[in-house]
C-alpha atoms as a PDB file:
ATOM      1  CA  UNK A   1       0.000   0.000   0.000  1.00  0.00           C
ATOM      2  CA  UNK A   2       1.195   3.525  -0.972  1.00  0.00           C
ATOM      3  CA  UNK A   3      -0.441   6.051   0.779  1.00  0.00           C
ATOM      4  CA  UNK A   4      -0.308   9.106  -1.316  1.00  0.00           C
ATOM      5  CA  UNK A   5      -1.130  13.151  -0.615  1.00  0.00           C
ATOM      6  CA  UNK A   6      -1.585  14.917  -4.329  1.00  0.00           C
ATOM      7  CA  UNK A   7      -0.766  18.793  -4.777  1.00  0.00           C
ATOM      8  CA  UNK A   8      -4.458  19.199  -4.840  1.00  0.00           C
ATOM      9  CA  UNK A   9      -4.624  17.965  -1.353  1.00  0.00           C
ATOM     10  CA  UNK A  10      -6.486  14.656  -1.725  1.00  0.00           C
ATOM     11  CA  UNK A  11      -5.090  11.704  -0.067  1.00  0.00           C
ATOM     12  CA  UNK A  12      -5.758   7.939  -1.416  1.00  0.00           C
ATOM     13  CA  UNK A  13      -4.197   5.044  -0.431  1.00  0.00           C
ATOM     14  CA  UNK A  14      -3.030   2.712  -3.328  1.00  0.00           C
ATOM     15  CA  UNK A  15      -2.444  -1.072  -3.481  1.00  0.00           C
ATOM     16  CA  UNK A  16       0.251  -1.799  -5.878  1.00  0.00           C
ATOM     17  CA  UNK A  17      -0.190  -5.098  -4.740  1.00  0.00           C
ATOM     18  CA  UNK A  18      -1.083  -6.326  -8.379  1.00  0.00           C
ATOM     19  CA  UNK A  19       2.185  -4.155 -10.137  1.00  0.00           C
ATOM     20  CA  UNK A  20       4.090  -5.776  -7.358  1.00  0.00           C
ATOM     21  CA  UNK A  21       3.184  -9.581  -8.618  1.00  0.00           C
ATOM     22  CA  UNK A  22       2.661  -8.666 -11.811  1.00  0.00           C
ATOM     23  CA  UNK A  23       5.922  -6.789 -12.940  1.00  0.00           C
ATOM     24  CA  UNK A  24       8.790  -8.774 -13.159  1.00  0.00           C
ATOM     25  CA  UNK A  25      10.637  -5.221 -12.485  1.00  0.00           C
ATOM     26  CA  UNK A  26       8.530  -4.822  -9.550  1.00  0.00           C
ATOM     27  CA  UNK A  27       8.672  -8.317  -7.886  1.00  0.00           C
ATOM     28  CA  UNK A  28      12.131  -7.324  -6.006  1.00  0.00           C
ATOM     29  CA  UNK A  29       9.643  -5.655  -3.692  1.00  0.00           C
ATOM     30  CA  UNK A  30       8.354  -9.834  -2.714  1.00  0.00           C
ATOM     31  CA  UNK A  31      11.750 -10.396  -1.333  1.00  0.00           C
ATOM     32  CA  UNK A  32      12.524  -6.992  -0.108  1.00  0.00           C
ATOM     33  CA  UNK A  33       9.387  -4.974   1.490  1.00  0.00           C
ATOM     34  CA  UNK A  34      11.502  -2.518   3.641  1.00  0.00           C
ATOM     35  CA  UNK A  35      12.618  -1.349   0.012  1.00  0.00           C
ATOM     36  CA  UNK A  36       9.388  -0.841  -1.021  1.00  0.00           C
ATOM     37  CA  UNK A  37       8.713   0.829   2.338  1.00  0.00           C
ATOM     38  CA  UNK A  38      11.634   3.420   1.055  1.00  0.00           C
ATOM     39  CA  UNK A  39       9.821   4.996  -1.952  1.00  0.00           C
ATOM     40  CA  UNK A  40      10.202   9.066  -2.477  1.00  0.00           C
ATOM     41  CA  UNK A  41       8.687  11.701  -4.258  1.00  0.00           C
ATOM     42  CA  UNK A  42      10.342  12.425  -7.630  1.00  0.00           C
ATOM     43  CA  UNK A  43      10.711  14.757 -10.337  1.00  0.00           C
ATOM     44  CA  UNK A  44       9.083  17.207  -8.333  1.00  0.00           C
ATOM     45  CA  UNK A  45       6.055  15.643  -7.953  1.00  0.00           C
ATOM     46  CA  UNK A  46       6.070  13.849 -11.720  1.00  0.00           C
ATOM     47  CA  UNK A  47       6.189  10.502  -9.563  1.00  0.00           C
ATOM     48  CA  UNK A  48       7.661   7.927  -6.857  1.00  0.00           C
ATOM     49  CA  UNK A  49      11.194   6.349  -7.019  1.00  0.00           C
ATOM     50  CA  UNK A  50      12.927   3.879  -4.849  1.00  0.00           C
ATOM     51  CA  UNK A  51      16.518   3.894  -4.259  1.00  0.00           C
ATOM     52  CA  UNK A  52      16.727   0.891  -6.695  1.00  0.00           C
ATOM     53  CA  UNK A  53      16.094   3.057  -9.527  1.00  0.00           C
ATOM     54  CA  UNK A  54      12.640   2.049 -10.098  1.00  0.00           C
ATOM     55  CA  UNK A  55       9.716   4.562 -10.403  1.00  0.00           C
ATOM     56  CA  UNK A  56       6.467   5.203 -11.504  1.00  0.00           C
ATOM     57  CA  UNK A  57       4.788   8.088 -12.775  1.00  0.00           C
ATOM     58  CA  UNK A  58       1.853  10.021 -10.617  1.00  0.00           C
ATOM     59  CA  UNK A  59      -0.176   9.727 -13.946  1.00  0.00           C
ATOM     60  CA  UNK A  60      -0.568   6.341 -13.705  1.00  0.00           C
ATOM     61  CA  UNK A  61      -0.644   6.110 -10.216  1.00  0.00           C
ATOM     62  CA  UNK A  62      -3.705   8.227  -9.718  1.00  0.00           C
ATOM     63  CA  UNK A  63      -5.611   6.089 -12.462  1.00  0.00           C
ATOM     64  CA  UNK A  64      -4.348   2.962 -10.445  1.00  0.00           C
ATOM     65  CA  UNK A  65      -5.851   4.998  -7.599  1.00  0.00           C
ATOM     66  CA  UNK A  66      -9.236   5.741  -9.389  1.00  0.00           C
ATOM     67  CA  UNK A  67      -9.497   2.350 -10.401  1.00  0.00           C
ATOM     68  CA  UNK A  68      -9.276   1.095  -6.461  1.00  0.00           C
ATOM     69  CA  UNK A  69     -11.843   3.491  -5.754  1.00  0.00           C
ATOM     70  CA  UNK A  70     -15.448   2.103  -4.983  1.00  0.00           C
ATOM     71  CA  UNK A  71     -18.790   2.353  -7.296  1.00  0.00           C
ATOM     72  CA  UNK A  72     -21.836   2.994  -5.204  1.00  0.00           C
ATOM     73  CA  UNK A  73     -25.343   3.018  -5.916  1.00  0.00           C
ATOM     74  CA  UNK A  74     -25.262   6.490  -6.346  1.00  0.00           C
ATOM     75  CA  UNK A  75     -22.267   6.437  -9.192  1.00  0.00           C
ATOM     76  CA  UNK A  76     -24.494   3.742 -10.704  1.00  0.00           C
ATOM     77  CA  UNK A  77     -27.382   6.441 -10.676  1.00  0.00           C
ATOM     78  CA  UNK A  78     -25.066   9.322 -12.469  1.00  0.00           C
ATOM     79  CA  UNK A  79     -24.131   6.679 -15.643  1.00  0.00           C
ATOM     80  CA  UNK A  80     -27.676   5.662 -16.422  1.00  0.00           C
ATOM     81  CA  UNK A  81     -28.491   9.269 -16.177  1.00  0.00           C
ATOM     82  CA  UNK A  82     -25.258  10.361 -18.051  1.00  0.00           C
ATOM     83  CA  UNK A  83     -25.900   8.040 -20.772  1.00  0.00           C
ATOM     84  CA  UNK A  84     -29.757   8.026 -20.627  1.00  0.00           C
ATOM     85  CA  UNK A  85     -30.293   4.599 -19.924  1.00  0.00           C
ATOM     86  CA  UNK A  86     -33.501   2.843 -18.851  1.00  0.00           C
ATOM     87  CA  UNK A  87     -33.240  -0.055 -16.271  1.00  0.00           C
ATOM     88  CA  UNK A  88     -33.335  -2.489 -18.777  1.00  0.00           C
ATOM     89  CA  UNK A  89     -30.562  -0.875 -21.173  1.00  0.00           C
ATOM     90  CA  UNK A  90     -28.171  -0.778 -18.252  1.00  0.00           C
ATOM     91  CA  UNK A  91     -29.314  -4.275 -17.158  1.00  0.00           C
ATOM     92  CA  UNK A  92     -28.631  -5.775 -20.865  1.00  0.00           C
ATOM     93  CA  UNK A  93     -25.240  -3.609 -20.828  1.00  0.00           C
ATOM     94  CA  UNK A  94     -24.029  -4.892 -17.638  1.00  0.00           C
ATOM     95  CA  UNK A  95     -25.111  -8.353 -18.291  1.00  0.00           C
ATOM     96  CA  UNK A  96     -27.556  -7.726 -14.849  1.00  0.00           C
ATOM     97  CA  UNK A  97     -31.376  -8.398 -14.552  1.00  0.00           C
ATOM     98  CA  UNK A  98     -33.030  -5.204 -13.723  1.00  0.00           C
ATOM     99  CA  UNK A  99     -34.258  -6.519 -10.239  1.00  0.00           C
ATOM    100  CA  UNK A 100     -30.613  -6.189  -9.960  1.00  0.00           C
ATOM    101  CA  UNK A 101     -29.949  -3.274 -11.385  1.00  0.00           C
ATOM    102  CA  UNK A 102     -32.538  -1.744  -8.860  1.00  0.00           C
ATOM    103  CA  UNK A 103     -30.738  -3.446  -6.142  1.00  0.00           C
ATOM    104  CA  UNK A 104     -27.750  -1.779  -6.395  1.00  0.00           C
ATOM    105  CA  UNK A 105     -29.020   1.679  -7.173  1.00  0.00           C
ATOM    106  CA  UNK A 106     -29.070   1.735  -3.079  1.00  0.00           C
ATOM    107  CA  UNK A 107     -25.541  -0.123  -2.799  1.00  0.00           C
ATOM    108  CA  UNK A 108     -22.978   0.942  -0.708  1.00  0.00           C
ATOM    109  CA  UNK A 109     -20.597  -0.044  -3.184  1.00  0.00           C
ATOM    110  CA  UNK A 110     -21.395  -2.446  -6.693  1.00  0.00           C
ATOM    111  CA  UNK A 111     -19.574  -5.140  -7.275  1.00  0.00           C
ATOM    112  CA  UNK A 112     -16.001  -5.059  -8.697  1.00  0.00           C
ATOM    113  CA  UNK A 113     -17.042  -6.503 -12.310  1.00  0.00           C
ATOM    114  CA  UNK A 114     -19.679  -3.881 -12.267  1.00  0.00           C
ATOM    115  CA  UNK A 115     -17.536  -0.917 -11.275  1.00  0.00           C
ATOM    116  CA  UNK A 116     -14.991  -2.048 -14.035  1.00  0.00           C
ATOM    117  CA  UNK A 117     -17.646  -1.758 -16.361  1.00  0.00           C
ATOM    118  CA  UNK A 118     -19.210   1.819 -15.562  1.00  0.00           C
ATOM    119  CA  UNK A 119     -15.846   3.089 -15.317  1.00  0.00           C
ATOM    120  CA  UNK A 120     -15.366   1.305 -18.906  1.00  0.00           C
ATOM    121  CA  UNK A 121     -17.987   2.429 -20.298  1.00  0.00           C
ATOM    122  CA  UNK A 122     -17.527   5.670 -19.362  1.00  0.00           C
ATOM    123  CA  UNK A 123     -14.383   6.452 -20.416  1.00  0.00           C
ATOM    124  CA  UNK A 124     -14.779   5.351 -24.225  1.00  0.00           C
ATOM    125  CA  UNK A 125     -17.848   6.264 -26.576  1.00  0.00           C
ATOM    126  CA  UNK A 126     -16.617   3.054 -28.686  1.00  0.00           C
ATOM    127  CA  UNK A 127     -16.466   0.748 -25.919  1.00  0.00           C
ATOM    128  CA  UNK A 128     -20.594   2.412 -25.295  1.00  0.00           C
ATOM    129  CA  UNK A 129     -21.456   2.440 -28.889  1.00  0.00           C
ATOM    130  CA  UNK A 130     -20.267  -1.373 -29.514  1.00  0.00           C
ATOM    131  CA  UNK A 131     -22.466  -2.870 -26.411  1.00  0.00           C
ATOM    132  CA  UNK A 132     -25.382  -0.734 -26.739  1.00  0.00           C
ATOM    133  CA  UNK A 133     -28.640  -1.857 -27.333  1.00  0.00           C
ATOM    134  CA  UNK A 134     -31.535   0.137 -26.859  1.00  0.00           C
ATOM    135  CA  UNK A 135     -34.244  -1.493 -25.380  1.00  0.00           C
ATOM    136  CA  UNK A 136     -38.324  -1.011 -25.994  1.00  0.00           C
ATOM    137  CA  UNK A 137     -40.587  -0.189 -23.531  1.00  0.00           C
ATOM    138  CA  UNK A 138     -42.155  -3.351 -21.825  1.00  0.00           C
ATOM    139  CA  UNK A 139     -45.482  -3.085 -20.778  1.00  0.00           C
ATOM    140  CA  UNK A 140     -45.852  -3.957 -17.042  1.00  0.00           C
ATOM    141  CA  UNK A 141     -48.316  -6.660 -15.645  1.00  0.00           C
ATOM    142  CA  UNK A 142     -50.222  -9.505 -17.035  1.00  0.00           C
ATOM    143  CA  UNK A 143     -50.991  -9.628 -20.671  1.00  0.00           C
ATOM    144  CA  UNK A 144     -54.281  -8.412 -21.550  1.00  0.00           C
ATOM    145  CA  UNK A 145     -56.254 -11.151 -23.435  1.00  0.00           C
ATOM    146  CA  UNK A 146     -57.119 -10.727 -26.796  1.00  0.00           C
ATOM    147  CA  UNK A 147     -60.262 -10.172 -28.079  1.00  0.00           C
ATOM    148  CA  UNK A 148     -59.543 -11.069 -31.617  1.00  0.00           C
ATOM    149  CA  UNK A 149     -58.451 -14.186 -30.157  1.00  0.00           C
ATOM    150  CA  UNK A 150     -60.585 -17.727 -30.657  1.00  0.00           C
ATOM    151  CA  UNK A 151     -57.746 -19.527 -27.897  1.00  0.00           C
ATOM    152  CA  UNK A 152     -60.485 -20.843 -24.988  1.00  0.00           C
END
């Protein structure tokens, strides 16, 4: 965990948990976490460096922060009304049945395949445009019968 203050002020507190496995650069951190423990500001704020010579740009480490951070209910409201989506479009574009979709309208926080999604979505017209489907309006209820209908 990096906990980080930005020139704006903020504070988050990032898990590079996954760079650290994932990075054959980074690894040296598995077998050597007071190194990791020794990390500086650098290039005036451009970044982090260790004494090892690695670094990593404050770029990518606030996007690695905004990626950690959760999607609630509410965040789930803002899309669908960003992107003018009924229940059922943002059901059938998060692969989610609406009762679900309703569900997590009051959530806390979404789940993490969910989150990855809106944030997905969000960030790309394309990625919108490709998985979009618009969806009719569904008449709620029973169907009404017929009466053109000979069925008994």
């Amino acid at each position: 965990m990096l906990n980080v203050v930005w020139a704006d002020g903020t504070k988050d507190c990032v898990d590079l948990t996954g760079l650290i496995y994932r990075s054959r650069h980074f690894r040296v951190f598995l077998d050597d976490p007071p190194a990791f423990r020794r990390v500086q500001v650098a290039d005036f704020g451009g970044g982090v460096a260790w004494k090892n010579g690695l670094d990593y740009g404050a770029d990518t480490l606030r996007m690695m922060a905004d990626e950690q951070r959760p999607v609630t209910g509410a965040d789930l409201v803002a899309f669908e009304t960003e992107l003018n989506l009924t229940t059922a479009e943002t059901g059938a574009l998060l692969g989610l049945a609406e009762r679900t979709v309703r569900a997590y309208r009051s959530a806390k926080e979404v789940p993490q395949s969910v989150a990855i999604a809106i944030r997905t979505i969000r960030s790309s017209n394309t990625v919108l445009n490709a998985h979009y489907r618009p969806v009719g309006h569904r008449v709620r209820g029973r169907p009404k019968k017929d009466p053109t209908s000979t069925a008994a």
